[in-house]
N, C-alpha and C. Protein backbone atom coordinates (compact mmCIF):
# COMPACT_ATOMS: atom_id res chain seq x y z
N UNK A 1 44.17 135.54 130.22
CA UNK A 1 44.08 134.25 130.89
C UNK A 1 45.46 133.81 131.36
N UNK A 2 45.45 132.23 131.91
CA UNK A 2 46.81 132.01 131.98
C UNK A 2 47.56 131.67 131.26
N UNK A 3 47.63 131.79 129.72
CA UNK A 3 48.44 130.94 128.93
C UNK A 3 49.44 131.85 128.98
N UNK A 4 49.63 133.19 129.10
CA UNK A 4 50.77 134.49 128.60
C UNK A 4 52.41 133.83 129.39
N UNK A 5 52.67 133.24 128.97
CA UNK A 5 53.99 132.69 129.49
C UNK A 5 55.47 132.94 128.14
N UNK A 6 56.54 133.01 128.76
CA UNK A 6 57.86 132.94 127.84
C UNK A 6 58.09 132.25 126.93
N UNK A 7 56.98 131.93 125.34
CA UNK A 7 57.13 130.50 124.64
C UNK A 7 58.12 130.63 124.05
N UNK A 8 58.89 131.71 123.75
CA UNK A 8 59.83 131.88 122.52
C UNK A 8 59.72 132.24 121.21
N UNK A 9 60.76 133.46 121.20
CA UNK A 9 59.81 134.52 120.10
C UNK A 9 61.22 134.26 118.67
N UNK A 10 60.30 134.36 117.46
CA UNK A 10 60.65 134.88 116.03
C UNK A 10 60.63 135.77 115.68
N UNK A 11 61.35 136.14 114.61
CA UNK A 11 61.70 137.39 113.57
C UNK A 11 60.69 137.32 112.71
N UNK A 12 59.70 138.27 112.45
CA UNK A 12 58.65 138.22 110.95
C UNK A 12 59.62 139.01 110.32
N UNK A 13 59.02 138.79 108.98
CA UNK A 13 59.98 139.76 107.89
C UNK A 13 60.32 141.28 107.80
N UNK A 14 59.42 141.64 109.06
CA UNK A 14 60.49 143.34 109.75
C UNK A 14 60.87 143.13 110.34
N UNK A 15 61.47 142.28 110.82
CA UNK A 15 62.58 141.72 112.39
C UNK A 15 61.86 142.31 113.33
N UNK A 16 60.30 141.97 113.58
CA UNK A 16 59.83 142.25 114.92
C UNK A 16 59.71 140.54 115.47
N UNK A 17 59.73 140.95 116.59
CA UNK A 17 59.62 139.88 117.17
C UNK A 17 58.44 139.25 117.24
N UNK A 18 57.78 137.84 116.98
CA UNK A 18 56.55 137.35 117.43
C UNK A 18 56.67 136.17 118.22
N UNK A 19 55.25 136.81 118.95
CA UNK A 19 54.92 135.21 119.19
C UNK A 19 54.53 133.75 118.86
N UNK A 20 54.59 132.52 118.61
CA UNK A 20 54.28 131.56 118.02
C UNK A 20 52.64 132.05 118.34
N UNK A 21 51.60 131.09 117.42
CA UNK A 21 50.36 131.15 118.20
C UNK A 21 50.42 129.07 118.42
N UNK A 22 49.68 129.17 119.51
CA UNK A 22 48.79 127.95 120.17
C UNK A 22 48.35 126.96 119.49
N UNK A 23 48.03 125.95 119.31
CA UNK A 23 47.43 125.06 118.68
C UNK A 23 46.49 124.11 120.28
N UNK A 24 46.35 124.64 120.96
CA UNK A 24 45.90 124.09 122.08
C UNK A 24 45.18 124.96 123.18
N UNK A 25 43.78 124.17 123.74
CA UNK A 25 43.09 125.06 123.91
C UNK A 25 42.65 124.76 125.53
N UNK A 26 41.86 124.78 126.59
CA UNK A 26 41.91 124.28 127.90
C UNK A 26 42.20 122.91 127.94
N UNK A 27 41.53 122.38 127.46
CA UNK A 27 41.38 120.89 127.75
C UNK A 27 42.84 120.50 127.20
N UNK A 28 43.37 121.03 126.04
CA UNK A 28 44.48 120.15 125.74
C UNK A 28 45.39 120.43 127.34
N UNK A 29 45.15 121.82 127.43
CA UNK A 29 46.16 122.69 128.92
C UNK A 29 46.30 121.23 129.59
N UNK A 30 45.10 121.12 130.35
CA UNK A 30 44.70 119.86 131.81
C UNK A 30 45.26 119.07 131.11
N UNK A 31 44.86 118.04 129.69
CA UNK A 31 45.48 116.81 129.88
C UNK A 31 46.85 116.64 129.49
N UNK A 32 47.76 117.93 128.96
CA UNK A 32 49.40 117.97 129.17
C UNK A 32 49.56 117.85 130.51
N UNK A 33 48.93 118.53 131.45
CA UNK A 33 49.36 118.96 132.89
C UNK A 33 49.02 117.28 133.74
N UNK A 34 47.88 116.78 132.99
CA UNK A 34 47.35 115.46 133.92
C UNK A 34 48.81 114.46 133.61
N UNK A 35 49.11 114.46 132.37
CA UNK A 35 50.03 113.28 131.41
C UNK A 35 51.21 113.91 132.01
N UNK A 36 52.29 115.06 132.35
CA UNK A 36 53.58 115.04 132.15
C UNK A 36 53.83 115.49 133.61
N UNK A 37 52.92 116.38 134.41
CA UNK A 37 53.40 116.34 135.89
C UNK A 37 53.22 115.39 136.76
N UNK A 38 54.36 114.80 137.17
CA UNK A 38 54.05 113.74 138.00
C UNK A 38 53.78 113.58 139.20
N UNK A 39 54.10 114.69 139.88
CA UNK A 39 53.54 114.68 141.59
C UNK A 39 51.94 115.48 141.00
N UNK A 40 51.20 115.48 142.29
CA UNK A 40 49.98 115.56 142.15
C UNK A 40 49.70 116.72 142.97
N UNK A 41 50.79 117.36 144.05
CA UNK A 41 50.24 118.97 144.25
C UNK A 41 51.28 119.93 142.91
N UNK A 42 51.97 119.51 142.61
CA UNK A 42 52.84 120.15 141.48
C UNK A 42 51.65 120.04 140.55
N UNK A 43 50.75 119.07 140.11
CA UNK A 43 49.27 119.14 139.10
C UNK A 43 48.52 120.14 139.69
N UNK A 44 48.23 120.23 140.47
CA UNK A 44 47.30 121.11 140.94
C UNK A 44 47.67 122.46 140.94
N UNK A 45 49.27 122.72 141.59
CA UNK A 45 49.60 124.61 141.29
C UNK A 45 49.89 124.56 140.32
N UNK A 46 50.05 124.14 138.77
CA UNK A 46 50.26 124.12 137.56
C UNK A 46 48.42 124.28 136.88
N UNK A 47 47.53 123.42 137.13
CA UNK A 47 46.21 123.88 136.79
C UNK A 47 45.36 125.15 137.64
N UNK A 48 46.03 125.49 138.71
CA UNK A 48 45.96 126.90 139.77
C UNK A 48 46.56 128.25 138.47
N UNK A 49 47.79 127.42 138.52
CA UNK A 49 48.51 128.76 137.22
C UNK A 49 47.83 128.91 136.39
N UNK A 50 48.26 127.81 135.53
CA UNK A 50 48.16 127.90 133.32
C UNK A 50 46.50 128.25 133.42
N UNK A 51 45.62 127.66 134.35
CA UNK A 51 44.44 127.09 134.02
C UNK A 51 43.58 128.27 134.09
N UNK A 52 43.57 128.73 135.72
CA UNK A 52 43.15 129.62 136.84
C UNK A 52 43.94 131.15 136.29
N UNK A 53 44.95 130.96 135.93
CA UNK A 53 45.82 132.22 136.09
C UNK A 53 45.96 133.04 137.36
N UNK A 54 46.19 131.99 138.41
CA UNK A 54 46.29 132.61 139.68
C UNK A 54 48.05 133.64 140.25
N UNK A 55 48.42 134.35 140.17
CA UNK A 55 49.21 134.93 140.61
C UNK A 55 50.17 133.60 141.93
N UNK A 56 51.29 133.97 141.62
CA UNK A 56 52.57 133.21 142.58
C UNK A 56 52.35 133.65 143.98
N UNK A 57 52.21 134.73 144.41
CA UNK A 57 51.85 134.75 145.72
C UNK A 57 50.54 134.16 146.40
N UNK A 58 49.73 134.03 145.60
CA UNK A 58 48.28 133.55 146.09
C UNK A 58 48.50 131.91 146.28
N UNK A 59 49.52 131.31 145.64
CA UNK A 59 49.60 130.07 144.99
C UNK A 59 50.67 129.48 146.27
N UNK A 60 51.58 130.34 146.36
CA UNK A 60 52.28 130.22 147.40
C UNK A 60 51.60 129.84 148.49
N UNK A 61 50.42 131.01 149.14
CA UNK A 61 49.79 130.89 150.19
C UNK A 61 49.21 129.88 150.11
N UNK A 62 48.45 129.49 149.24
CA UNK A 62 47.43 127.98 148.91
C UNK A 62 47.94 126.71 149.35
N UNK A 63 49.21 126.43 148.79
CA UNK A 63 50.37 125.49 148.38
C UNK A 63 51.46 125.53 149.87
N UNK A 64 51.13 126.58 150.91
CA UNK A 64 52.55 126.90 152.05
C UNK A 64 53.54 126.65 151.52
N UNK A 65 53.94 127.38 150.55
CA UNK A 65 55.45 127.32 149.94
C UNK A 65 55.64 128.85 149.78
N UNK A 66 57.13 129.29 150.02
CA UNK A 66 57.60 130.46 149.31
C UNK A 66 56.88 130.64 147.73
N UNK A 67 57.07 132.22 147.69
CA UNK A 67 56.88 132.36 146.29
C UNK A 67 57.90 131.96 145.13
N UNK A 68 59.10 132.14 145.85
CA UNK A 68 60.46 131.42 144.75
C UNK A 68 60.30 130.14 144.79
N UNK A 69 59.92 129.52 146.01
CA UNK A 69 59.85 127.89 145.21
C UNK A 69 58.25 127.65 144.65
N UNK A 70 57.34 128.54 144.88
CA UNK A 70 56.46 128.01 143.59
C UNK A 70 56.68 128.97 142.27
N UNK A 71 57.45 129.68 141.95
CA UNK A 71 57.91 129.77 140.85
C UNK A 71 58.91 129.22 140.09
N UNK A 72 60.09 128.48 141.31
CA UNK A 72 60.85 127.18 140.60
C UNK A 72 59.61 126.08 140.14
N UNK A 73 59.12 125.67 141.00
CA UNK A 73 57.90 124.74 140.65
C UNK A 73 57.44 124.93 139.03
N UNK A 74 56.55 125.93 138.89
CA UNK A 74 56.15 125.96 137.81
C UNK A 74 56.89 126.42 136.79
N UNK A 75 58.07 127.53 136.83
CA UNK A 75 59.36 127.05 135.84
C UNK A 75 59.50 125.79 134.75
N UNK A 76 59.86 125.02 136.50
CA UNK A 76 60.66 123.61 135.88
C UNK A 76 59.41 122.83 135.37
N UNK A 77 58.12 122.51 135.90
CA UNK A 77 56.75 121.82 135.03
C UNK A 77 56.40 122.55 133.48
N UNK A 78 56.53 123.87 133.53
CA UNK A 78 55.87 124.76 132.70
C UNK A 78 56.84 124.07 131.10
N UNK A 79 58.54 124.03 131.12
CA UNK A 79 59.25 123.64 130.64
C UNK A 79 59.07 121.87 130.06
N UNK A 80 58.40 121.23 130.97
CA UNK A 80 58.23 120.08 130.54
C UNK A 80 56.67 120.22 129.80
N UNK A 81 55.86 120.82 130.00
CA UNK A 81 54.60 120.59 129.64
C UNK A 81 54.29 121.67 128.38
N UNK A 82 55.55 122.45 128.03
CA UNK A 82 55.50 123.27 126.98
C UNK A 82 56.23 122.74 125.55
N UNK A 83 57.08 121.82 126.18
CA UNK A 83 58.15 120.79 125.31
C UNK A 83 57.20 120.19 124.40
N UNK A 84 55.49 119.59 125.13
CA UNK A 84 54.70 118.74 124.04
C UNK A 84 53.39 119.68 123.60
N UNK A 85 53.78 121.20 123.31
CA UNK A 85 52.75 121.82 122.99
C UNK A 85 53.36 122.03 121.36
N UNK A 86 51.85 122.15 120.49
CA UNK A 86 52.80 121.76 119.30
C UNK A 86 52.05 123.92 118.83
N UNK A 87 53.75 124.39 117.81
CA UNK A 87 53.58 125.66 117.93
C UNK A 87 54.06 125.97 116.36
N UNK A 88 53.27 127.23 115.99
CA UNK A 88 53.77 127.49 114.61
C UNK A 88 53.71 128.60 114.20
């Protein structure tokens, strides 16, 4: 799906690396994305991404933006809307 994003990884007790797991499930997805993005096509290619798991070029085309600026886009949202995901 779309959640597979960069959350930031730990050491388990063989120094492999893990991933946190989730505490949040679609619906929490939308209403971080409704509550912390504040423009409203930046809501929409952010629920296109996390939600949809649509690929940056498709999103691009959707959105008429380069693919680097809809991957700054969702970067810089992904960072704010990952800040209130709670992880353990």
């Amino acid at each position: 799906m779309g959640f597979m994003y960069r959350f930031g990884y730990r050491l388990n007790r063989g120094n492999h690396l893990m991933r946190p797991k989730l505490e949040c499930g679609y619906a929490e997805i939308e209403c971080l994305i409704n509550s912390w993005v504040l423009s409203e096509r930046n809501r929409n290619l952010m629920k296109r991404r996390l939600l949809d798991g649509i690929r940056f070029e498709k999103l691009a085309e959707e959105f008429d933006l380069s693919v680097r600026q809809t991957k700054n886009i969702v970067y810089k949202e992904q960072d704010v809307i990952f800040k209130h995901i709670k992880l353990h």
